[in-house]
C-alpha atoms as a PDB file:
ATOM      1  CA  UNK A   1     167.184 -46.774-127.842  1.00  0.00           C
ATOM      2  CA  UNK A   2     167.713 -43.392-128.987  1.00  0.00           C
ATOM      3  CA  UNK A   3     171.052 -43.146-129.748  1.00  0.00           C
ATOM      4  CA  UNK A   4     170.424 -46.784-131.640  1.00  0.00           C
ATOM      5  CA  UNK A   5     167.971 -45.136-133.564  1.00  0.00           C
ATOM      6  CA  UNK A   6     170.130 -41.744-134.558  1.00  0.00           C
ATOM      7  CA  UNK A   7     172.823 -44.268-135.350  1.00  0.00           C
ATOM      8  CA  UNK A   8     170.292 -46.584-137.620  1.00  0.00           C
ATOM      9  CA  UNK A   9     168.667 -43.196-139.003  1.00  0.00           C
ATOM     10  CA  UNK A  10     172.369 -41.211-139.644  1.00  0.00           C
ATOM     11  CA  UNK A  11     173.872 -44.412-141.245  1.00  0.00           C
ATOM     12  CA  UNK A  12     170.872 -45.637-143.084  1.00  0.00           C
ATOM     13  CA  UNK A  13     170.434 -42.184-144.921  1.00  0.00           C
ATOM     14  CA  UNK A  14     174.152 -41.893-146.154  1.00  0.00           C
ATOM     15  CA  UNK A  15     173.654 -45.594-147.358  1.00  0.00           C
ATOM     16  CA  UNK A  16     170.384 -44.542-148.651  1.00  0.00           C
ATOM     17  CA  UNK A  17     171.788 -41.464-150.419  1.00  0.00           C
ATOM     18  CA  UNK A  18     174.722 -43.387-152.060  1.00  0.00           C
ATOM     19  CA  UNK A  19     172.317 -46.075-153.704  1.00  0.00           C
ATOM     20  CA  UNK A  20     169.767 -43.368-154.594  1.00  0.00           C
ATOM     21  CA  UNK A  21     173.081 -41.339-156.614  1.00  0.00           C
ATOM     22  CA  UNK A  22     174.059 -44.266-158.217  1.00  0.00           C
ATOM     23  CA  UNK A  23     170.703 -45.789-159.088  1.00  0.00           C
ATOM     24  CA  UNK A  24     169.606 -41.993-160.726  1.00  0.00           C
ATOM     25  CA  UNK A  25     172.766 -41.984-162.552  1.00  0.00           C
ATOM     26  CA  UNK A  26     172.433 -45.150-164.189  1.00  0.00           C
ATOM     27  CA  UNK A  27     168.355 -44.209-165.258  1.00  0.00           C
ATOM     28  CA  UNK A  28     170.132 -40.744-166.445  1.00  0.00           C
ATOM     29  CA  UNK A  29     172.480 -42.740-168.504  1.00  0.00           C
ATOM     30  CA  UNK A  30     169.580 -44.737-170.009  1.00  0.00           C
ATOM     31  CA  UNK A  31     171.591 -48.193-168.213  1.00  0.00           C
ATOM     32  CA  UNK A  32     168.851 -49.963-166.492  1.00  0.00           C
ATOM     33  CA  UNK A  33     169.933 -53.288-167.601  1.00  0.00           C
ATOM     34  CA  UNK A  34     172.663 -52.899-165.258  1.00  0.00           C
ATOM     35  CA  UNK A  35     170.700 -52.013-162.365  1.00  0.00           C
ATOM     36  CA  UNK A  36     170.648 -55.985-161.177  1.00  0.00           C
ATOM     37  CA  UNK A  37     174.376 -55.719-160.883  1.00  0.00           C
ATOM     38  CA  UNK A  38     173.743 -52.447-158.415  1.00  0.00           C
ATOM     39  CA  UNK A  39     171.181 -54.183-156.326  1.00  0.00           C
ATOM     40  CA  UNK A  40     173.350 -57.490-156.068  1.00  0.00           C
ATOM     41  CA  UNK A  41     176.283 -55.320-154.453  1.00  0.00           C
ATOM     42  CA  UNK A  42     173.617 -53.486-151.904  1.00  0.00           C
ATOM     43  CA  UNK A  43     172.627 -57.016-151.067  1.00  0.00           C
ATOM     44  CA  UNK A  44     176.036 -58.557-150.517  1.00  0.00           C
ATOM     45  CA  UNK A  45     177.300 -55.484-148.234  1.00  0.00           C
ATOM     46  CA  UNK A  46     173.946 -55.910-146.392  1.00  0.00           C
ATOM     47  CA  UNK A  47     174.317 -59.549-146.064  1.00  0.00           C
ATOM     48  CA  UNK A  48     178.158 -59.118-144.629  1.00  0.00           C
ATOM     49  CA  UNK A  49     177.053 -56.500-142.111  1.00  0.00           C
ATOM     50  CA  UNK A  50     174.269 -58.861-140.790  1.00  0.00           C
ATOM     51  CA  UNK A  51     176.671 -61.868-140.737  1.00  0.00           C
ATOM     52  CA  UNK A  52     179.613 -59.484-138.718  1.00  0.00           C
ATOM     53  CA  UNK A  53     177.115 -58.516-136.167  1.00  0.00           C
ATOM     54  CA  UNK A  54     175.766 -62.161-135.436  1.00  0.00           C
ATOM     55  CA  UNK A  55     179.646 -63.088-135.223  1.00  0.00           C
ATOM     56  CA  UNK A  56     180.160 -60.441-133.032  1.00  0.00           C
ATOM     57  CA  UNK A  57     177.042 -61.689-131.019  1.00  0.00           C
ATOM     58  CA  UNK A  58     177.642 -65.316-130.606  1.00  0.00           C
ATOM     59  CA  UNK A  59     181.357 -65.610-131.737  1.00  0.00           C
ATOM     60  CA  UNK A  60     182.531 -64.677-127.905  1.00  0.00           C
ATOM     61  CA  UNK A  61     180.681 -68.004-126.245  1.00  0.00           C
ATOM     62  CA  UNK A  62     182.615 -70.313-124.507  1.00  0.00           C
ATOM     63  CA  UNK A  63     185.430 -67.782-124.081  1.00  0.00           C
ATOM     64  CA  UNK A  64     186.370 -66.839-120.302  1.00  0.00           C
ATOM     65  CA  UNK A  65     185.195 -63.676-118.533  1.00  0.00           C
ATOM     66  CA  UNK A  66     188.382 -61.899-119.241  1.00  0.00           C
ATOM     67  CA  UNK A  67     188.266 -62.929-122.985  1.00  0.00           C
ATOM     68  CA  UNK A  68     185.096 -61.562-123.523  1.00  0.00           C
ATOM     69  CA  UNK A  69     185.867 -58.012-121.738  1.00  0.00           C
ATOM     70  CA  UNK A  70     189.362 -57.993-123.268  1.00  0.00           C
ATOM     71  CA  UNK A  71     187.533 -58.502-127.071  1.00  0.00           C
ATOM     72  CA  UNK A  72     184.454 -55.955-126.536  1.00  0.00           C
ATOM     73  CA  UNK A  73     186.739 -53.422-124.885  1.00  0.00           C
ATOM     74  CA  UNK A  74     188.785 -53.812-128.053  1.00  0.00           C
ATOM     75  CA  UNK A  75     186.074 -53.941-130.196  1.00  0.00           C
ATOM     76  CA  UNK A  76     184.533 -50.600-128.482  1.00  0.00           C
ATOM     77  CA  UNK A  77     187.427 -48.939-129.187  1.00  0.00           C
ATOM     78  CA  UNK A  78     187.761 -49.817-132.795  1.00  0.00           C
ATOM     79  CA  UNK A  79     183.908 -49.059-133.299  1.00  0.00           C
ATOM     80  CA  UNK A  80     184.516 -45.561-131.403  1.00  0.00           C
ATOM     81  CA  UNK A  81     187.596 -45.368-133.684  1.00  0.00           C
ATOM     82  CA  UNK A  82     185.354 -45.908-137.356  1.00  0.00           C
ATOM     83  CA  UNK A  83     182.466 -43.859-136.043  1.00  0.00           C
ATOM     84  CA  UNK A  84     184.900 -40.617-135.519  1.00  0.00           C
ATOM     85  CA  UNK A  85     186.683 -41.266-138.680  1.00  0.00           C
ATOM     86  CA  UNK A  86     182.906 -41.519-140.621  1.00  0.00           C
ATOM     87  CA  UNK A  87     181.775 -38.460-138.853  1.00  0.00           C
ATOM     88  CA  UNK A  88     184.822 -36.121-140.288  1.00  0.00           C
ATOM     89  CA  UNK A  89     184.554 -38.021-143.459  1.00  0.00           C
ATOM     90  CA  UNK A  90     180.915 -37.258-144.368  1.00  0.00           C
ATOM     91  CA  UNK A  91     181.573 -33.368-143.599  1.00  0.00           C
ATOM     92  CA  UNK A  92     184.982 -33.600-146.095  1.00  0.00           C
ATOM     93  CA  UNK A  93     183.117 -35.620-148.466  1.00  0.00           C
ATOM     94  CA  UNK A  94     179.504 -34.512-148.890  1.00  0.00           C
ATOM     95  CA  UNK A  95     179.903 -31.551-151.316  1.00  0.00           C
ATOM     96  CA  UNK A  96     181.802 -33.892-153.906  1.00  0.00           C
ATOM     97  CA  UNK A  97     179.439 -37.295-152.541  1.00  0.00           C
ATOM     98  CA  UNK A  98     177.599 -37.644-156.071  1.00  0.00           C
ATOM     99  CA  UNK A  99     180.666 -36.170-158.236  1.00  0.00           C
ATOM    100  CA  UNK A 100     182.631 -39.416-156.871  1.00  0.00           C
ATOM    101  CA  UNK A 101     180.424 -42.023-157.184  1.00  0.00           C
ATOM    102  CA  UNK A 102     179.370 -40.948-160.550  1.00  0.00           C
ATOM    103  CA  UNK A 103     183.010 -41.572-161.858  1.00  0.00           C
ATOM    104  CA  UNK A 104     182.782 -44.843-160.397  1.00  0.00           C
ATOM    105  CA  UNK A 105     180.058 -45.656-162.307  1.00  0.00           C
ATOM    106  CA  UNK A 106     181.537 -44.569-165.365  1.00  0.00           C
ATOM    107  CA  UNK A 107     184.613 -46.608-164.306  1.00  0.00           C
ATOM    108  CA  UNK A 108     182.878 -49.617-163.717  1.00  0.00           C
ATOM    109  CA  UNK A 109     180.036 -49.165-166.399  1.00  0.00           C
ATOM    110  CA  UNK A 110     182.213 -51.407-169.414  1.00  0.00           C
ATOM    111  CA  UNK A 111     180.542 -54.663-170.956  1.00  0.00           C
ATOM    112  CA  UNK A 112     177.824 -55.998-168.734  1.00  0.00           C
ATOM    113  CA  UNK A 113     178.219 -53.610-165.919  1.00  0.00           C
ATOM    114  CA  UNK A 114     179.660 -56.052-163.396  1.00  0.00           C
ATOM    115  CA  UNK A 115     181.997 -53.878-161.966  1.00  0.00           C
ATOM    116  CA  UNK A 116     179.266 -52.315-160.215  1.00  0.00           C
ATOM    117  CA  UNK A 117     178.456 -55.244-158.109  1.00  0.00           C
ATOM    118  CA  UNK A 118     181.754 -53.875-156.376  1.00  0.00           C
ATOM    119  CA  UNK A 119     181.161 -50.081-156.004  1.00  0.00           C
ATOM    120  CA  UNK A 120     177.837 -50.821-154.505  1.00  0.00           C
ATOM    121  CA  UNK A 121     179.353 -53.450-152.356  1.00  0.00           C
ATOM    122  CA  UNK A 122     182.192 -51.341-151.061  1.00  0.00           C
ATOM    123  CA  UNK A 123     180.027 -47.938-150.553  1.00  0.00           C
ATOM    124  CA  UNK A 124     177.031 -49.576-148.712  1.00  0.00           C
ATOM    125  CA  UNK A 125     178.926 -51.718-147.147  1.00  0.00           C
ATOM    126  CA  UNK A 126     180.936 -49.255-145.348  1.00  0.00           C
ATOM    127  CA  UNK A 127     177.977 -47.911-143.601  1.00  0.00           C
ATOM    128  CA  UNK A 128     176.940 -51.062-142.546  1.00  0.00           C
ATOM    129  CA  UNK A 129     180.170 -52.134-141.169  1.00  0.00           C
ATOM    130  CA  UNK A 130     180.097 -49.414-138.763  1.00  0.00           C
ATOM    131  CA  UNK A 131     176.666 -49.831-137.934  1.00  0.00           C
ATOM    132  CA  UNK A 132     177.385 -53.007-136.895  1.00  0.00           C
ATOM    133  CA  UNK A 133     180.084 -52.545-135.069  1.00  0.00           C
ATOM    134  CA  UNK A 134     178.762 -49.518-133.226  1.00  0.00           C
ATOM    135  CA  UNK A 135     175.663 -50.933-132.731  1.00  0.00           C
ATOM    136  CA  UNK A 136     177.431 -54.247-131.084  1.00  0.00           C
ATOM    137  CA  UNK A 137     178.984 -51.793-128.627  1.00  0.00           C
ATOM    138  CA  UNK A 138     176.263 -50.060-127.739  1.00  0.00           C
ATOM    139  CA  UNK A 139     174.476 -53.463-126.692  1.00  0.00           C
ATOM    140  CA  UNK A 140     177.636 -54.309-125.014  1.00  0.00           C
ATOM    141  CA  UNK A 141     177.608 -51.064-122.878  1.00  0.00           C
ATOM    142  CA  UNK A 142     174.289 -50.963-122.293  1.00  0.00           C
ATOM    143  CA  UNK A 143     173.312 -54.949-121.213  1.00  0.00           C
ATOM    144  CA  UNK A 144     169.782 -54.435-123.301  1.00  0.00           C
ATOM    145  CA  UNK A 145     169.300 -56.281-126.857  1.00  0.00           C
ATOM    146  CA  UNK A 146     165.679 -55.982-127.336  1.00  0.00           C
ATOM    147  CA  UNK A 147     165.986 -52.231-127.140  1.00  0.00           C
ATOM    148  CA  UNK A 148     168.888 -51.416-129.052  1.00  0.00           C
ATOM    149  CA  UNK A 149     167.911 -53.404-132.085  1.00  0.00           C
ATOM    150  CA  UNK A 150     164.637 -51.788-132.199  1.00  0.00           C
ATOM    151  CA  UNK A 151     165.545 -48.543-132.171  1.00  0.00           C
ATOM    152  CA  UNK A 152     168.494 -49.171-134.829  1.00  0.00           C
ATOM    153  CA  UNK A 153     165.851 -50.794-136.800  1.00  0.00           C
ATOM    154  CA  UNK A 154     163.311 -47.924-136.644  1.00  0.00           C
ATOM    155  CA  UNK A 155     165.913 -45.598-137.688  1.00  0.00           C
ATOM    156  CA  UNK A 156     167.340 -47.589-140.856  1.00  0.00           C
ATOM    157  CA  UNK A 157     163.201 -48.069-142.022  1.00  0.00           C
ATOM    158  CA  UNK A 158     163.101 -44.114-141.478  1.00  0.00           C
ATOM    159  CA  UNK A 159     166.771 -43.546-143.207  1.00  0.00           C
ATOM    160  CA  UNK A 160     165.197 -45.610-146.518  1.00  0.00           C
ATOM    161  CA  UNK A 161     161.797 -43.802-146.246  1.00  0.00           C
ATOM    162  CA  UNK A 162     163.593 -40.569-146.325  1.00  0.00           C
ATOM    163  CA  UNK A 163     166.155 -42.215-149.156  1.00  0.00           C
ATOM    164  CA  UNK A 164     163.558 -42.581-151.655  1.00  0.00           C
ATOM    165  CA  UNK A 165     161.552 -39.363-150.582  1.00  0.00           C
ATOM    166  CA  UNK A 166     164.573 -37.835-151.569  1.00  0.00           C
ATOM    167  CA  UNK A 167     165.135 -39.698-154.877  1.00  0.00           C
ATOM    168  CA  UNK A 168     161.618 -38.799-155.986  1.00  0.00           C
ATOM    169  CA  UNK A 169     162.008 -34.919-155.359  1.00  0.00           C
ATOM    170  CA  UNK A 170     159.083 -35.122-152.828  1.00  0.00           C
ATOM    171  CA  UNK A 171     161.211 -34.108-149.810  1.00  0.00           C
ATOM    172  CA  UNK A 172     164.334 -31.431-149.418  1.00  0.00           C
ATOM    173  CA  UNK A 173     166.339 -31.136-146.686  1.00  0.00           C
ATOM    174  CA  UNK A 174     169.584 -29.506-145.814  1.00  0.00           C
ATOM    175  CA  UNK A 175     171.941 -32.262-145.484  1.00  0.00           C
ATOM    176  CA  UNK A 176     174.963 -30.028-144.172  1.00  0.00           C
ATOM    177  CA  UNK A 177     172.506 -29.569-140.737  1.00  0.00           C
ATOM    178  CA  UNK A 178     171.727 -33.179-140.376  1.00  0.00           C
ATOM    179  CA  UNK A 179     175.042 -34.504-140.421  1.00  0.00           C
ATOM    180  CA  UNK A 180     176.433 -31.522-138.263  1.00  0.00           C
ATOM    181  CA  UNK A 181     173.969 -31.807-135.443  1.00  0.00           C
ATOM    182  CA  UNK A 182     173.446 -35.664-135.625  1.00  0.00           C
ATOM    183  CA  UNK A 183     177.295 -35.948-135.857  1.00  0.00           C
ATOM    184  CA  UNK A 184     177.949 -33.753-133.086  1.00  0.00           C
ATOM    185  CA  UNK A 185     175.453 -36.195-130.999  1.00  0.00           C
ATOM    186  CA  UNK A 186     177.168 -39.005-132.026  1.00  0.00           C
ATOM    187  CA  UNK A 187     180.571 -37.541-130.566  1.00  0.00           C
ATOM    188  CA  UNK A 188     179.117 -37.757-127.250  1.00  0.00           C
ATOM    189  CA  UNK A 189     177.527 -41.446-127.660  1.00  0.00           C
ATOM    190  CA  UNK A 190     181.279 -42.172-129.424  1.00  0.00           C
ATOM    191  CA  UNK A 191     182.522 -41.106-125.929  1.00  0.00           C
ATOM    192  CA  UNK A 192     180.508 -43.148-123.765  1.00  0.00           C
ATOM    193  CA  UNK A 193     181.419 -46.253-125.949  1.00  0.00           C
ATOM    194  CA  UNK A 194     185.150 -45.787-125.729  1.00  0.00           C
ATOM    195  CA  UNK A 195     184.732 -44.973-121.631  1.00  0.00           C
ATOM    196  CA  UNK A 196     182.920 -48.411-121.193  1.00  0.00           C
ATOM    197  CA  UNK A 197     185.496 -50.107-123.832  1.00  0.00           C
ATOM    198  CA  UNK A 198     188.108 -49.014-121.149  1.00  0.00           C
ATOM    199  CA  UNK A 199     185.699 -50.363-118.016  1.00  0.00           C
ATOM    200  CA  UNK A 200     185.956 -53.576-120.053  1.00  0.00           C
ATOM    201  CA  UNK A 201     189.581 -53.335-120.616  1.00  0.00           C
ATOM    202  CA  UNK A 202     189.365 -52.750-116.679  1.00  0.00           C
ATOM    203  CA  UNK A 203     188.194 -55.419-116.236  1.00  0.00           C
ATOM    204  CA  UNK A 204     190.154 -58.176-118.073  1.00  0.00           C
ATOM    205  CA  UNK A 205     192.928 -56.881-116.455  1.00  0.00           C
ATOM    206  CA  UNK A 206     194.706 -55.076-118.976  1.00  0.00           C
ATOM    207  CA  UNK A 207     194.384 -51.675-118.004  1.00  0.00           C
ATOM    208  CA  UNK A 208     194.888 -50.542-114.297  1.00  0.00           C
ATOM    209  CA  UNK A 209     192.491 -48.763-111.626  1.00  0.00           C
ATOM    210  CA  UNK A 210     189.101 -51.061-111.969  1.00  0.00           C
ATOM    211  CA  UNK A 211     188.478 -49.518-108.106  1.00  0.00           C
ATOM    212  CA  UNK A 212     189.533 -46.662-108.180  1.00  0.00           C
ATOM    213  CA  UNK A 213     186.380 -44.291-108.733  1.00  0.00           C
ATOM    214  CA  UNK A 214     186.315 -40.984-109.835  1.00  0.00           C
ATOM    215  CA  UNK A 215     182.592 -41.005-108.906  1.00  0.00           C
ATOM    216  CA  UNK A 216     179.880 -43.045-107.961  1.00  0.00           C
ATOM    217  CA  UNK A 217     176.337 -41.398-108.150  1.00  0.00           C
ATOM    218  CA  UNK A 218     174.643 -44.967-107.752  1.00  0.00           C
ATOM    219  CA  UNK A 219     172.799 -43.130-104.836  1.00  0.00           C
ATOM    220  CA  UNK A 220     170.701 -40.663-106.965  1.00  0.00           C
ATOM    221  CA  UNK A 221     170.467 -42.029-110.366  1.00  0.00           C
ATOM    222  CA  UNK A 222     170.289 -45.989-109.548  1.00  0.00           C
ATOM    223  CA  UNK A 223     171.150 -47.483-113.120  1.00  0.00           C
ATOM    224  CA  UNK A 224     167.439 -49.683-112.852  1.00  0.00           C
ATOM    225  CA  UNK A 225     165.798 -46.051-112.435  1.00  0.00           C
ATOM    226  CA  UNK A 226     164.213 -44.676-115.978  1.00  0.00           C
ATOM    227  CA  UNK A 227     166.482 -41.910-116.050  1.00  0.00           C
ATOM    228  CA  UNK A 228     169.130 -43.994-115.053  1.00  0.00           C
ATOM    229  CA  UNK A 229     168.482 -46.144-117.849  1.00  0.00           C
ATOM    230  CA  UNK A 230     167.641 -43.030-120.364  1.00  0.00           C
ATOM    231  CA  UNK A 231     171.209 -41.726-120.124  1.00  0.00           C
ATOM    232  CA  UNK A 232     172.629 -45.139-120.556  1.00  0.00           C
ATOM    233  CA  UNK A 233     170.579 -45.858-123.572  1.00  0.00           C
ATOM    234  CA  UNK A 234     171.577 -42.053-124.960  1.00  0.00           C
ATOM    235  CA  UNK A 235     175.445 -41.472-123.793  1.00  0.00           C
ATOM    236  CA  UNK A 236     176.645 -44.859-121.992  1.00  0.00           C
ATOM    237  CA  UNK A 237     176.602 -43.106-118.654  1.00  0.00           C
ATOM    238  CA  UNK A 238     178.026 -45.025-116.341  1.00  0.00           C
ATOM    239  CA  UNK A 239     176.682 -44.044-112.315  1.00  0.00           C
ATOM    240  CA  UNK A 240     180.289 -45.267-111.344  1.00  0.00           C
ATOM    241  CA  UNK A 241     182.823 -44.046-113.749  1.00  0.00           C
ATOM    242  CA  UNK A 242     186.655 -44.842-112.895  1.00  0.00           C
ATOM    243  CA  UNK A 243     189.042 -42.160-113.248  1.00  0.00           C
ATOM    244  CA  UNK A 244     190.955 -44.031-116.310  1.00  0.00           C
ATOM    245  CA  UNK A 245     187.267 -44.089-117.748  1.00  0.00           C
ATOM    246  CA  UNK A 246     186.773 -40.194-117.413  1.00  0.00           C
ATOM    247  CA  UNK A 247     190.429 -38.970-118.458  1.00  0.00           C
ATOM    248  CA  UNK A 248     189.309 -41.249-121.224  1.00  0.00           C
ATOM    249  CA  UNK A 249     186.169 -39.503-122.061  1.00  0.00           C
ATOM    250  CA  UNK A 250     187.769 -35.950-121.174  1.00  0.00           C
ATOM    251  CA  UNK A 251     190.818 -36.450-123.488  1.00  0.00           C
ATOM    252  CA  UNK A 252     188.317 -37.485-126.262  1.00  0.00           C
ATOM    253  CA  UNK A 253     185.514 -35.461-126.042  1.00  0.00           C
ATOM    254  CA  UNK A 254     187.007 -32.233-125.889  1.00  0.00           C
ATOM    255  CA  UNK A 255     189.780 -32.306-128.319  1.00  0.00           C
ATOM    256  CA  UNK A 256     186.986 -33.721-131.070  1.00  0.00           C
ATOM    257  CA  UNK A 257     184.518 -31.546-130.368  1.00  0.00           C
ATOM    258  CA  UNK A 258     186.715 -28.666-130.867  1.00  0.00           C
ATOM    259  CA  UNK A 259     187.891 -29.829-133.946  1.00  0.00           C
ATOM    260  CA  UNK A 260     184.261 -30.655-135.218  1.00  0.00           C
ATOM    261  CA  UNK A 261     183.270 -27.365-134.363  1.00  0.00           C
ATOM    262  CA  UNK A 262     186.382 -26.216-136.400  1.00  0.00           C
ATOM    263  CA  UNK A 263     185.638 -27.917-139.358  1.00  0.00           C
ATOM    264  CA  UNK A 264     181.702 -27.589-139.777  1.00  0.00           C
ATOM    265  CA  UNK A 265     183.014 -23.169-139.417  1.00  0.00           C
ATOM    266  CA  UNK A 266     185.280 -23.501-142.312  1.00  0.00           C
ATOM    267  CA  UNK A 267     182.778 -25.190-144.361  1.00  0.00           C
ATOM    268  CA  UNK A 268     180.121 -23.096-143.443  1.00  0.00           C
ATOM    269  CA  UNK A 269     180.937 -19.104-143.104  1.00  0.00           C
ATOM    270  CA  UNK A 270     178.726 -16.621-142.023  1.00  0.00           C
ATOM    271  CA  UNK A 271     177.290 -15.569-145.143  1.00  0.00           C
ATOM    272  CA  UNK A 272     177.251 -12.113-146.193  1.00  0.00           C
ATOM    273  CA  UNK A 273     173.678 -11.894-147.541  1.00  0.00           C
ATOM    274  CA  UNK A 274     170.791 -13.703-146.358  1.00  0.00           C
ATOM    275  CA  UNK A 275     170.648 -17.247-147.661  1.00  0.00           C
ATOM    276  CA  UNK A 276     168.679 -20.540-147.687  1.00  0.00           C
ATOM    277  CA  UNK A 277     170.288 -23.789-148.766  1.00  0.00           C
ATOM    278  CA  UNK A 278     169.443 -26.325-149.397  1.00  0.00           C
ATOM    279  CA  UNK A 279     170.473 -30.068-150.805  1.00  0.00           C
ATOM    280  CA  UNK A 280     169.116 -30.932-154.087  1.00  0.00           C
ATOM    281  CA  UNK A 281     166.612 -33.503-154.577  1.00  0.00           C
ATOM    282  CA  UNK A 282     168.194 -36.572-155.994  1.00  0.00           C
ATOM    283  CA  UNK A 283     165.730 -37.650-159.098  1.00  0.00           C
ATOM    284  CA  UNK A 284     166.523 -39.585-162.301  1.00  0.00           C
ATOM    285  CA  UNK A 285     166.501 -36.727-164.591  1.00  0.00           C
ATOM    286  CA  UNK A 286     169.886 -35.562-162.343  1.00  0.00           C
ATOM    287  CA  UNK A 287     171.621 -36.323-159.355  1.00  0.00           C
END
């Protein structure tokens, strides 16, 4: 539930951020007839992200066992895949975030303003996309629904809370921190997701050593147990890994982490001087 709800709250606050940008821009630019148009495209990408994850959901019945493992391994994989590429993307893209989608705007603001429909479509919808699709694996990995949704929910009413907060000037908060320590979290839940998305793959037959264990700690942390089920709800820990599954996890967690590390240092110096930064409000006099 946890991780669910860092993945609701992380997601839901970009998404919230990009609609908050956009919607100040437009009241800056004195365009609030075309603000409709805005909310149409936030409701369309939300409406396609609900629809993928109920496909996801109920789309595999009826299919064999091996069918089903062989599509959520795949699936794991490709949501392990987005959620990396999203988590390098928001630390390239964050400084120039508002700079970007205000050009959009201004590319998209001719005549009645329908063009935004799209940009709104296409920049929310992105986060919800992935949320979906991570989300889906995590209730694969996991076997809980209940749970899961909750906590993704939870996070996503928190992410919009904060969204406006933010918006109105009422709350500040350094952005650069959030997404480095909440990305760096979601490396390690990224992990577990890929090393179950190879179990599966195990398991339809695809890839090789199902029985071959690297370890099996079933003994002291039985998977029913509460912690047994905490570290399955935070990281996908799996009692009885395969080796495939932790080469896996090794030969991803490592090499990412390293270069996330790398990254967030070149962004972020040591500073000469003491300094506090932080991210500007978004409001509608300027965002």
């Amino acid at each position: 539930m946890i991780a669910n709800l860092l993945i609701g709250l992380r997601e839901g606050l970009e998404a919230a951020l990009v609609v908050g940008i956009l919607v100040a821009y437009l009241v800056k630019l004195q365009r609030r007839d075309v603000l409709p148009r805005l909310w149409l495209g936030v409701g369309g990408a939300v409406a396609v992200s609900l629809g993928l994850g109920a496909l996801l959901t109920f789309g595999a019945y009826g299919l064999s066992f091996e069918a089903q493992e062989l599509i959520g391994g795949s699936l794991s994989i490709v949501a392990t895949a987005l959620v990396t590429w999203m988590i390098f993307w928001m630390l390239r893209t964050a400084r120039t975030l508002g700079s970007t989608l205000r050009h959009d705007v201004d590319s998209n603001l001719g005549g009645a303003g329908w063009g935004l429909v799209l940009v709104a479509f296409l920049a929310v919808g992105r986060e919800g996309i992935e949320t979906a699709l991570f989300l889906w694996a995590a209730v694969q990995a996991t076997g809980e629904t209940t749970l899961p949704l909750l906590g993704a929910s939870i996070g996503i009413i928190i992410a919009v809370a904060l969204g406006w907060l933010i918006y109105r000037g009422v709350v500040r908060i350094n952005l650069g921190k959030f997404f480095a320590w909440t990305g760096f979290f979601l490396i390690i839940v990224a992990a577990g997701v890929l090393a179950y998305g190879v179990h599966d793959l195990q398991e339809a037959g695809v890839l090789p050593g199902l029985h071959s264990l690297a370890f099996d700690v079933s003994g002291a942390i039985p998977p029913g147990s509460w912690y047994g089920t905490l570290l399955k709800g935070t990281i996908n820990f799996s009692p009885a890994t395969t080796w495939l599954q932790a080469i896996v996890w090794l030969a991803y967690t490592i090499p990412v982490i390293a270069l996330f590390i790398r990254v967030i240092r070149r962004q972020h110096p040591k500073p000469t001087v003491s300094a506090t930064a932080e991210a500007p409000a978004l409001t509608s006099q300027g965002a």
